[in-house]
Structures are given as C-alpha cells and as structure tokens.
Protein backbone atom coordinates (compact mmCIF):
# COMPACT_ATOMS: atom_id res chain seq x y z
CA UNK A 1 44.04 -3.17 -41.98
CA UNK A 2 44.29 -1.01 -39.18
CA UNK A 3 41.22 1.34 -40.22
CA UNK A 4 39.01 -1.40 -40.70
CA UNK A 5 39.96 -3.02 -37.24
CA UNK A 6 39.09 0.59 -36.01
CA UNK A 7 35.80 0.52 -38.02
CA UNK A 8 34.98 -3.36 -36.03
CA UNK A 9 35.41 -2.18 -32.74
CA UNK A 10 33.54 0.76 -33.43
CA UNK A 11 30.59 -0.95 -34.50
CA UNK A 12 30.69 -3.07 -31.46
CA UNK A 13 31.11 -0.26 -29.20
CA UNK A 14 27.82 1.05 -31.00
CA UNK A 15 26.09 -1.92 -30.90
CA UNK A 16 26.53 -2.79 -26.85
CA UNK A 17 25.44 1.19 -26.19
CA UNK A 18 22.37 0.90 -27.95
CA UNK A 19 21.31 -2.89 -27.06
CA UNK A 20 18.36 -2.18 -24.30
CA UNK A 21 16.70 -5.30 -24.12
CA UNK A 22 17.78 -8.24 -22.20
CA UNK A 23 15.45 -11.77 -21.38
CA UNK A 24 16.06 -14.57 -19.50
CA UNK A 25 16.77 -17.62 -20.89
CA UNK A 26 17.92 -19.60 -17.87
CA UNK A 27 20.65 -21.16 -19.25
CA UNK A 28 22.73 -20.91 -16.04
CA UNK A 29 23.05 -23.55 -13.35
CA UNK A 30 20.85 -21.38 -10.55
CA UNK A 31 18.43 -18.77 -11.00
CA UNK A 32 20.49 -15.61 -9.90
CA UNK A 33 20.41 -12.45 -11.36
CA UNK A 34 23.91 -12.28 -11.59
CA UNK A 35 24.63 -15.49 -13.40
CA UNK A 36 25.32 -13.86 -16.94
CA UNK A 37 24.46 -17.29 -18.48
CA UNK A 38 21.08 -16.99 -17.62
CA UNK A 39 20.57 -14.19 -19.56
CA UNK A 40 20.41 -13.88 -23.67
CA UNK A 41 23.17 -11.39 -24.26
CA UNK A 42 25.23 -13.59 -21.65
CA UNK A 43 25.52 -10.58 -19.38
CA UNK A 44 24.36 -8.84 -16.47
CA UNK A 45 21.85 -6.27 -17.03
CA UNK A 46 22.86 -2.65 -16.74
CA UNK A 47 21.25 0.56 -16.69
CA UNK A 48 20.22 0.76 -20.01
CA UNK A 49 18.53 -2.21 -20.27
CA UNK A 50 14.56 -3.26 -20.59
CA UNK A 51 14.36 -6.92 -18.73
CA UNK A 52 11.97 -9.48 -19.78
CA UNK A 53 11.30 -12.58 -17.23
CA UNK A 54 8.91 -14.77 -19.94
CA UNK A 55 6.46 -17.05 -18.82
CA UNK A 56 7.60 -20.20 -16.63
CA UNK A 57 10.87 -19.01 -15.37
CA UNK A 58 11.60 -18.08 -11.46
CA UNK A 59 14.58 -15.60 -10.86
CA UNK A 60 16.54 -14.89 -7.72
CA UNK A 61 17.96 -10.97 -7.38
CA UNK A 62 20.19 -11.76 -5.48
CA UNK A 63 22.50 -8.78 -6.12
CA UNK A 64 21.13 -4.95 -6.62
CA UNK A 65 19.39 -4.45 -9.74
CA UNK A 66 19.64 -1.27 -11.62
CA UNK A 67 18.30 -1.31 -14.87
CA UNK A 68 16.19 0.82 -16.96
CA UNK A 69 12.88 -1.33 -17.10
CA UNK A 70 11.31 -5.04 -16.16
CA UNK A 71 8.64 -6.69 -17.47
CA UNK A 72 7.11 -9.92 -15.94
CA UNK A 73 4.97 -11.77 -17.81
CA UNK A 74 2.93 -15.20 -17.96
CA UNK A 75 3.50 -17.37 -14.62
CA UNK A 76 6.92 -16.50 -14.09
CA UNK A 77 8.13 -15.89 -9.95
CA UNK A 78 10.39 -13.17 -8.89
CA UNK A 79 12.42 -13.45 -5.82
CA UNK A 80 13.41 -10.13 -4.16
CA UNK A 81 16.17 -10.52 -1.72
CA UNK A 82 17.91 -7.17 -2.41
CA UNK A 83 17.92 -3.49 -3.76
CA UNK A 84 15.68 -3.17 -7.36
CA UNK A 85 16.41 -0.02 -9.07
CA UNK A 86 14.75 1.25 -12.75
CA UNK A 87 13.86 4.61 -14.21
CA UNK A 88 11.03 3.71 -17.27
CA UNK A 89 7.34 2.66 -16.48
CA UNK A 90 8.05 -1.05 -15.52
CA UNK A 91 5.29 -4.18 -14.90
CA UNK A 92 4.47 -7.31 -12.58
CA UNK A 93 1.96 -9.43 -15.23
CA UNK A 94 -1.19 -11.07 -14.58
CA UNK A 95 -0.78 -14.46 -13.31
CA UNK A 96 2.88 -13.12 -12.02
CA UNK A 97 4.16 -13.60 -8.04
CA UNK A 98 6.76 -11.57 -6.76
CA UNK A 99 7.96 -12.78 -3.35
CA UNK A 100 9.57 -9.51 -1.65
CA UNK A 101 11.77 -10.84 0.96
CA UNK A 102 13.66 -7.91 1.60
CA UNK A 103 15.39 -4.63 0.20
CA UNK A 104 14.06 -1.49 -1.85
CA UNK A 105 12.14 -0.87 -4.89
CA UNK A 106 13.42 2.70 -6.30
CA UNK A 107 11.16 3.49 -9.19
CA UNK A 108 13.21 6.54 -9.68
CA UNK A 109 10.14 9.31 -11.00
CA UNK A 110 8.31 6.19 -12.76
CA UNK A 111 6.03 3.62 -12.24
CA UNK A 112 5.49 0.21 -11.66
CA UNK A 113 2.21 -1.68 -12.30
CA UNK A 114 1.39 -5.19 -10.54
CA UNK A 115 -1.42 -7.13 -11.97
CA UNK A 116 -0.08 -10.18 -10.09
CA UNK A 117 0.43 -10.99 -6.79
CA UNK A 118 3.26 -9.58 -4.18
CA UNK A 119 3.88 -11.45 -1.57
CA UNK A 120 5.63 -9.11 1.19
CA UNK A 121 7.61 -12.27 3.31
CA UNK A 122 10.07 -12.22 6.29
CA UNK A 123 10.50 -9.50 9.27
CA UNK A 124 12.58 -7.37 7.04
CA UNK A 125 10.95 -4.10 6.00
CA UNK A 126 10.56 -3.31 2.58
CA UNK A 127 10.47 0.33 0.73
CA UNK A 128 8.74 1.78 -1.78
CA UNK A 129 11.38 4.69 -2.86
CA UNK A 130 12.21 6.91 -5.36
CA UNK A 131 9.02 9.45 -5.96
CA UNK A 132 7.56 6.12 -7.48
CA UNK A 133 3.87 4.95 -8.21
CA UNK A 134 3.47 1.80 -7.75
CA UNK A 135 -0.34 0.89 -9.10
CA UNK A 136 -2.02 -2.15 -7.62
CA UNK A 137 -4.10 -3.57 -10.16
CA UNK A 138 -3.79 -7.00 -8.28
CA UNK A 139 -2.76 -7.82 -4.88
CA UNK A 140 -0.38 -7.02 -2.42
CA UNK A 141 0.00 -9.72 1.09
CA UNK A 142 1.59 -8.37 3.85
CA UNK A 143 2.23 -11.85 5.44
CA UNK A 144 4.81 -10.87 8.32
CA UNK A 145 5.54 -8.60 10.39
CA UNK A 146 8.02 -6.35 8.46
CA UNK A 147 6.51 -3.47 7.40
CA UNK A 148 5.50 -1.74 3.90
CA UNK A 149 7.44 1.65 3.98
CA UNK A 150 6.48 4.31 1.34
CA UNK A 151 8.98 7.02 0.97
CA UNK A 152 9.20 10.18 -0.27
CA UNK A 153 7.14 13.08 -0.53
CA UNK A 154 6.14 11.74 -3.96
CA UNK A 155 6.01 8.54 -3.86
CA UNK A 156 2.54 7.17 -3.72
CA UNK A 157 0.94 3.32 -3.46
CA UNK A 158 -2.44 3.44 -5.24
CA UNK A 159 -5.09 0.97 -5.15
CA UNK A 160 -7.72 1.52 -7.74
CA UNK A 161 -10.95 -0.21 -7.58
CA UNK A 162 -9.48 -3.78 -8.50
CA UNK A 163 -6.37 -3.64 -5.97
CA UNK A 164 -6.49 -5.69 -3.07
CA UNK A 165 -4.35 -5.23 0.05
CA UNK A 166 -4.29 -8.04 2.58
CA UNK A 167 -2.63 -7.24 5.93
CA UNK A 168 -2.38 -10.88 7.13
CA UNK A 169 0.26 -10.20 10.36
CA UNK A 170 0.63 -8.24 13.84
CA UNK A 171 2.69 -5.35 12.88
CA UNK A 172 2.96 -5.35 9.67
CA UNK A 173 2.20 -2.02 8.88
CA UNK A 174 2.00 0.61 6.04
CA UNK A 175 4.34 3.19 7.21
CA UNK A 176 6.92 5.42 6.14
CA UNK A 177 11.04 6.25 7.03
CA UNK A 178 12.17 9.28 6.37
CA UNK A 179 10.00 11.49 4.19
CA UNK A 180 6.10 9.97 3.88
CA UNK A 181 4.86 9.12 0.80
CA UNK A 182 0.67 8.59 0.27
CA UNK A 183 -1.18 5.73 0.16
CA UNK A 184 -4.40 6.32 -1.53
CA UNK A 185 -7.49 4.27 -2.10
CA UNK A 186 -10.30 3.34 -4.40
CA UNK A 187 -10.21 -0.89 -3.85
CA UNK A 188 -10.02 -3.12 -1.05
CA UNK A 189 -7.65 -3.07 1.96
CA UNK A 190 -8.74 -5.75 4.13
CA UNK A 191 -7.03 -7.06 7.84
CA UNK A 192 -7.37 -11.18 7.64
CA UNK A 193 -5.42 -14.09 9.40
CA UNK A 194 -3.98 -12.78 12.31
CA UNK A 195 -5.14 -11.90 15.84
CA UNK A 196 -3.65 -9.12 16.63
CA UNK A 197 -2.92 -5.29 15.31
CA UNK A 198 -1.41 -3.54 12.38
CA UNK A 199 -1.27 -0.17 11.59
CA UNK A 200 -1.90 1.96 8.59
CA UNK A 201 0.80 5.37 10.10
CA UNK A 202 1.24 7.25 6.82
CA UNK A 203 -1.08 9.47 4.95
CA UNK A 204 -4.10 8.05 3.50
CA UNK A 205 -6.83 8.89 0.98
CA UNK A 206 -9.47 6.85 0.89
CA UNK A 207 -11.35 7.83 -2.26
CA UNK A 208 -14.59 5.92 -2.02
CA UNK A 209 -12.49 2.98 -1.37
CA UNK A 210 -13.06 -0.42 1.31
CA UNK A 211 -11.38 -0.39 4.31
CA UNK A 212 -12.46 -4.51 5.97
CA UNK A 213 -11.39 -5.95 9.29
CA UNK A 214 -11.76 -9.67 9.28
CA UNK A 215 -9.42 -10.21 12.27
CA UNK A 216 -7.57 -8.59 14.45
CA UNK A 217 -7.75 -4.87 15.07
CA UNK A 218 -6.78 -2.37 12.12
CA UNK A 219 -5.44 0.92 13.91
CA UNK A 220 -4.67 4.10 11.94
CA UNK A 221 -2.21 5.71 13.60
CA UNK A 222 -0.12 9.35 13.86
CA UNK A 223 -1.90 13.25 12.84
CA UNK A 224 -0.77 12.89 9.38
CA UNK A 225 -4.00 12.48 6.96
CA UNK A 226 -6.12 10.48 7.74
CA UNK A 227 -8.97 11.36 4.49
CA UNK A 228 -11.78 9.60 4.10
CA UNK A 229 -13.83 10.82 1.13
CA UNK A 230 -17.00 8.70 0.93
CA UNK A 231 -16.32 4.78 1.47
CA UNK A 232 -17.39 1.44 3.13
CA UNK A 233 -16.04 0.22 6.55
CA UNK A 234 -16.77 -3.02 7.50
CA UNK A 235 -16.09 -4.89 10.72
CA UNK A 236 -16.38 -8.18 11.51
CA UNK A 237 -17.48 -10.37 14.28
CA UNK A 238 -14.87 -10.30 17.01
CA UNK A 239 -12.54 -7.92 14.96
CA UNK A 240 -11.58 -3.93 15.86
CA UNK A 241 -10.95 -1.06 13.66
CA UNK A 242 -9.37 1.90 15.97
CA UNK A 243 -9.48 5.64 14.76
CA UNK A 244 -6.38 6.05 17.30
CA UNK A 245 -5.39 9.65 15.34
CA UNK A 246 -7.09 12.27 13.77
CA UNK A 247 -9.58 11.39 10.70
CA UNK A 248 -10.89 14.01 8.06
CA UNK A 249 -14.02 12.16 6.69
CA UNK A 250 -15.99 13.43 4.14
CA UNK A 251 -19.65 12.93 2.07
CA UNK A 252 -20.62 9.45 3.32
CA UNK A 253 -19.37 6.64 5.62
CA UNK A 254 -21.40 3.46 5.31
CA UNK A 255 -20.53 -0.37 5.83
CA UNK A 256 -21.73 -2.91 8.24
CA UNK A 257 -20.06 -2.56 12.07
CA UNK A 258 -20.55 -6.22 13.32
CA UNK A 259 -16.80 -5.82 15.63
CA UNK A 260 -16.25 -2.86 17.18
CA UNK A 261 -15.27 0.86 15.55
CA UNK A 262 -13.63 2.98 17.98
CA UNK A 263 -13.78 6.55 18.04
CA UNK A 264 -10.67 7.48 19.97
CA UNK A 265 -9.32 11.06 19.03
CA UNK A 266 -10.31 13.72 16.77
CA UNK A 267 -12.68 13.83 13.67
CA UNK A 268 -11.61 16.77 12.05
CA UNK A 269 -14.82 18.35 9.44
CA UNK A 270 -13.66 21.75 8.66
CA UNK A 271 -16.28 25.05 8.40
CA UNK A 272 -18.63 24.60 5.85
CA UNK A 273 -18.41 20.82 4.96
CA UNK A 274 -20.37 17.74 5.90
CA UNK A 275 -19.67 14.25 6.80
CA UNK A 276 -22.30 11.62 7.04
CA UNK A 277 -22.08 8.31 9.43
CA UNK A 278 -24.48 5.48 8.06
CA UNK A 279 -23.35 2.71 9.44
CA UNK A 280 -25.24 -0.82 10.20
CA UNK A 281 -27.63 -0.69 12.54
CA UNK A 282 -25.48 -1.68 15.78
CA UNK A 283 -24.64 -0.96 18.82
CA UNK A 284 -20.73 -1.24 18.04
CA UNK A 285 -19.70 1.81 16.49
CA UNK A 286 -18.36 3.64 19.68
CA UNK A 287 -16.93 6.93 20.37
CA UNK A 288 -14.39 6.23 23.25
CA UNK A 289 -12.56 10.16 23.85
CA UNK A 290 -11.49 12.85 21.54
CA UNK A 291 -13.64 15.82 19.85
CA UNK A 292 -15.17 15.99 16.72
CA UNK A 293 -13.68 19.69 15.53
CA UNK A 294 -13.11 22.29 12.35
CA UNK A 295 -16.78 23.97 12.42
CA UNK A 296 -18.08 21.40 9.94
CA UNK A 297 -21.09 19.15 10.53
CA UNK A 298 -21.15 15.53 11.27
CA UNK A 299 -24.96 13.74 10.74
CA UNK A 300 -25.42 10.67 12.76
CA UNK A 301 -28.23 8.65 10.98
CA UNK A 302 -27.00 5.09 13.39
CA UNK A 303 -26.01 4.28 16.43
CA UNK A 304 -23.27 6.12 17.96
CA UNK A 305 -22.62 4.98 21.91
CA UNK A 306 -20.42 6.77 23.99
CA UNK A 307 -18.56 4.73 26.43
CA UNK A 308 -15.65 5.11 28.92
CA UNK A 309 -15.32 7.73 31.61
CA UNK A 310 -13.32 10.28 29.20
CA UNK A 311 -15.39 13.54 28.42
CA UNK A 312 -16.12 13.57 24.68
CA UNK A 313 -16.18 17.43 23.11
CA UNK A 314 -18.34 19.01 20.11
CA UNK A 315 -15.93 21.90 20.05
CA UNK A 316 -14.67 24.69 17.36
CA UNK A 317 -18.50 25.51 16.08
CA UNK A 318 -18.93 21.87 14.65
CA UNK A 319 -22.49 20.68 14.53
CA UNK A 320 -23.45 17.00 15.64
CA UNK A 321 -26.39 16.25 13.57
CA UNK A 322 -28.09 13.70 15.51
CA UNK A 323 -30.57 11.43 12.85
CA UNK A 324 -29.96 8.46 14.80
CA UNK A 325 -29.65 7.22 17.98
CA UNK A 326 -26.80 9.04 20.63
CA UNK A 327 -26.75 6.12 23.92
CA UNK A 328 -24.33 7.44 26.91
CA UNK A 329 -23.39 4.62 29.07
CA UNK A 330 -20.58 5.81 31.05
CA UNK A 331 -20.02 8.93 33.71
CA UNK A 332 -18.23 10.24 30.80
C-alpha cells in the first residue's frame, strides 16, 4: 500500500512539472491575475506555463507575472498595472487591446508580437526590458505623458511597414533608462492630438520608414543615432518637426513640409556617401544653426532657407549640392 501511494504522488508530481498550458476561464469573482479561480488548472500561473486569454475575456495583472509565454487572442482586453515577465516568443492578437498602465515588460531574449492595439495610459513610464523584440504589427498609442522606455543594449521596438505609432501627448517620449535599446523603422510613427512636444531620445533607424507630424512639434533629441536611410517626412499645417541633435541621413528624404522642419544641429554624411533632400516645394524646411559634416555630400533639389542670426557651417570636406533653391534671410 505504501509503494503504490509512492507511485500516486509521483505521478502527480510529474504531471504538475510538465503541465505548461494554462487559460482563463473567468470563473473567479474579479478579473485578477491572481484569483486562481479564474484560471483552468485553478492556479496561478508560474514559470513554466504558456497563458491563453481566449476571445471575450478582460484580465487585470494585478500582481507580477512571470510565466513562460501569453497568447491573446480574439477581442479579449489586457490590463497592465504591474511587472510582465516571459522567456518564449509570446503574442497580442488581432482585434486584441492591451491597456499598459504601468510596470515592465521583460521579454527575457524573446519576442513579443502585437497585432492589436496598446494603449500606453497614465503618467507612469513603462519599459520595454529584457534584450526583447517587441514587433509592432499593429499599433502602439502613447496617450499620456509617461514615457515608452526601451532598455538594453539589445532590446529593440520594430515597426515594420504595417506598425503604427501614435504619440498623442506632451512628453511622452520614446526614451531609454539605463542602457538604450533601438527603435527602428519601416511603418508609420505619426505625432497627433496634442499641442505641444514629444521626443523620440534613443537611437533610431529609420529604414525607409514615415516619420508624420500632425500636431505639435516632434523633436529628436540627444547624439545617439539618429539614421535615416531613405524615408518620407511629412509636416503638417501649424505642426514642427525639430532635428534638435545630430541626424545621419542617407539615399533620399522626401515628404511634403507644409509646418515647419528645423534644421538645428548637425547632419552628419560621412566621406564618400550621399544624402538627398526632396522635399515639397516650400518655403518651410529651414536650417536654423549647426553644420552639415563627415566629408559626404548633401544635394538640395528644394527649398532650403536659412534663418536666424547663428552662422551655419559646410565643414569637414562635405559638399552642399545645391539643385534647388538656397534663400538667406537673416545676418546669419
């Protein structure tokens, strides 16, 4: 008798270390995370587990997560409020909203794919950790002003040709804490809504990707890269997009300048490369101070106007193609 109750509890011992998937049933009387009735095995997902949130459901983390995978799917919501670890390639559906009110997403060298929407809510900043990927396929809505932090070396947000970012608030920015991570571009980013600035600070690639001011004034800001590899920049009536750092463009910059570009440090082309401006034809695309530098070339084909009393330098052997039209209208 006493074997076989040995033989039972080893089986169950077996059976609980190799269960890895967990889905939410809702059977509790909230929708926390850490309400074991609301999940199928009637327990709290661990490390081990794969998490399924099926269609029509909304769930609360409301305590940290750390699992091994979570899969949204159908039209179900997902409330961040706290600290979401996992360590397998994870997903955010189609038709899916995660509202991120606070705490960290630690991908943990994997990746998470949205095809939904994420709603980034509240003054609280939020991080992107964990030499993750996390690939837009859908959108991302920075709606206050608590910032979008991508950290580590490693870690990287990409936005391929479908991803949309919408910075809808002053100050909330794309940034970094500690060690930056990249954000790199082939879709939309786009400033809406609000009046006033935000900031992209941390390293960018724009890989033939849209950067769009609809409002506001977009400033990328500190020396990190800035790399702008082909592309359309659009501005809009009454709205300003602010090179306030150094940029690194490269092969062709087009888009229609209706607001203002400003010019406002360094354009960086090093020896032996080209970058082309070929913007609208406008009067709004303005180079303010700063030097274009590196011993590269940069071909004007629009209208570049230099204003303000700051002297403006072609320094370092760089070349200033001018196909367009150059119009000083300052003592600068």
């Amino acid at each position: 008798m006493k074997r076989l109750l040995q033989l039972i509890t080893l089986l169950c011992l077996t059976s609980t270390a190799t269960f890895s998937q967990v889905t939410w049933i809702g059977a509790g009387t909230d929708n926390d995370w850490d309400n074991p009735a609301n999940w199928d095995v009637f327990a709290i997902p661990s490390t081990t587990d794969d998490v399924i949130i099926p269609s029509g459901y909304t769930v609360v983390l409301n305590v940290f997560g750390n699992i091994k995978s979570i899969n949204l799917q159908g039209d179900s919501v997902f409330e961040i409020n706290t600290n979401l670890t996992f360590t397998a390639p994870s997903n955010f559906g189609p038709n899916t909203t995660v509202n991120w009110n606070s705490g960290t997403i630690n991908g943990s060298l994997s990746s998470l794919t949205n095809q939904g929407v994420i709603n980034l809510r509240t003054t609280s900043n939020k991080s992107i950790s964990g030499e993750m990927t996390l690939e837009n396929e859908g959108f991302i809505n920075i709606t206050s002003s608590g910032d979008l932090l991508i950290t580590g070396s490693e870690s990287v947000l990409h936005n391929p040709i479908e991803g949309i970012i919408d910075m809808q608030a002053d100050t909330g920015n794309i940034s970094w804490s500690g060690t930056p991570g990249v954000l790199s571009n082939e879709g939309l980013i786009k400033k809406t809504t609000s009046s006033g600035v935000a900031a992209i600070v941390l390293p960018i690639n724009n890989n033939d990707g849209t950067i769009q001011v609809e409002a506001g004034t977009l400033s990328f800001q500190n020396t990190l890269g800035k790399n702008f590899t082909d592309g359309t920049y659009n501005v809009f009536a009454g709205a300003t997009m602010d090179w306030d750092t150094t940029i690194n463009p490269s092969g062709t910059l087009e888009g229609n300048i209706v607001g203002n570009l400003n010019w406002n440090s360094i354009l960086n082309i090093p020896d032996g490369e080209n970058a082309t401006f070929n913007f609208s034809e406008t009067d709004n695309f303005n180079w303010t101070t700063g030097t274009l530098s590196g011993g590269g070339t940069l071909i004007n084909t629009n209208v570049l106007k230099l204003i303000g009393s700051s002297n403006k330098f072609v320094s370092g052997d760089s070349t200033l193609e001018n196909l367009g039209t150059l119009v000083l209208t300052s003592n600068g």
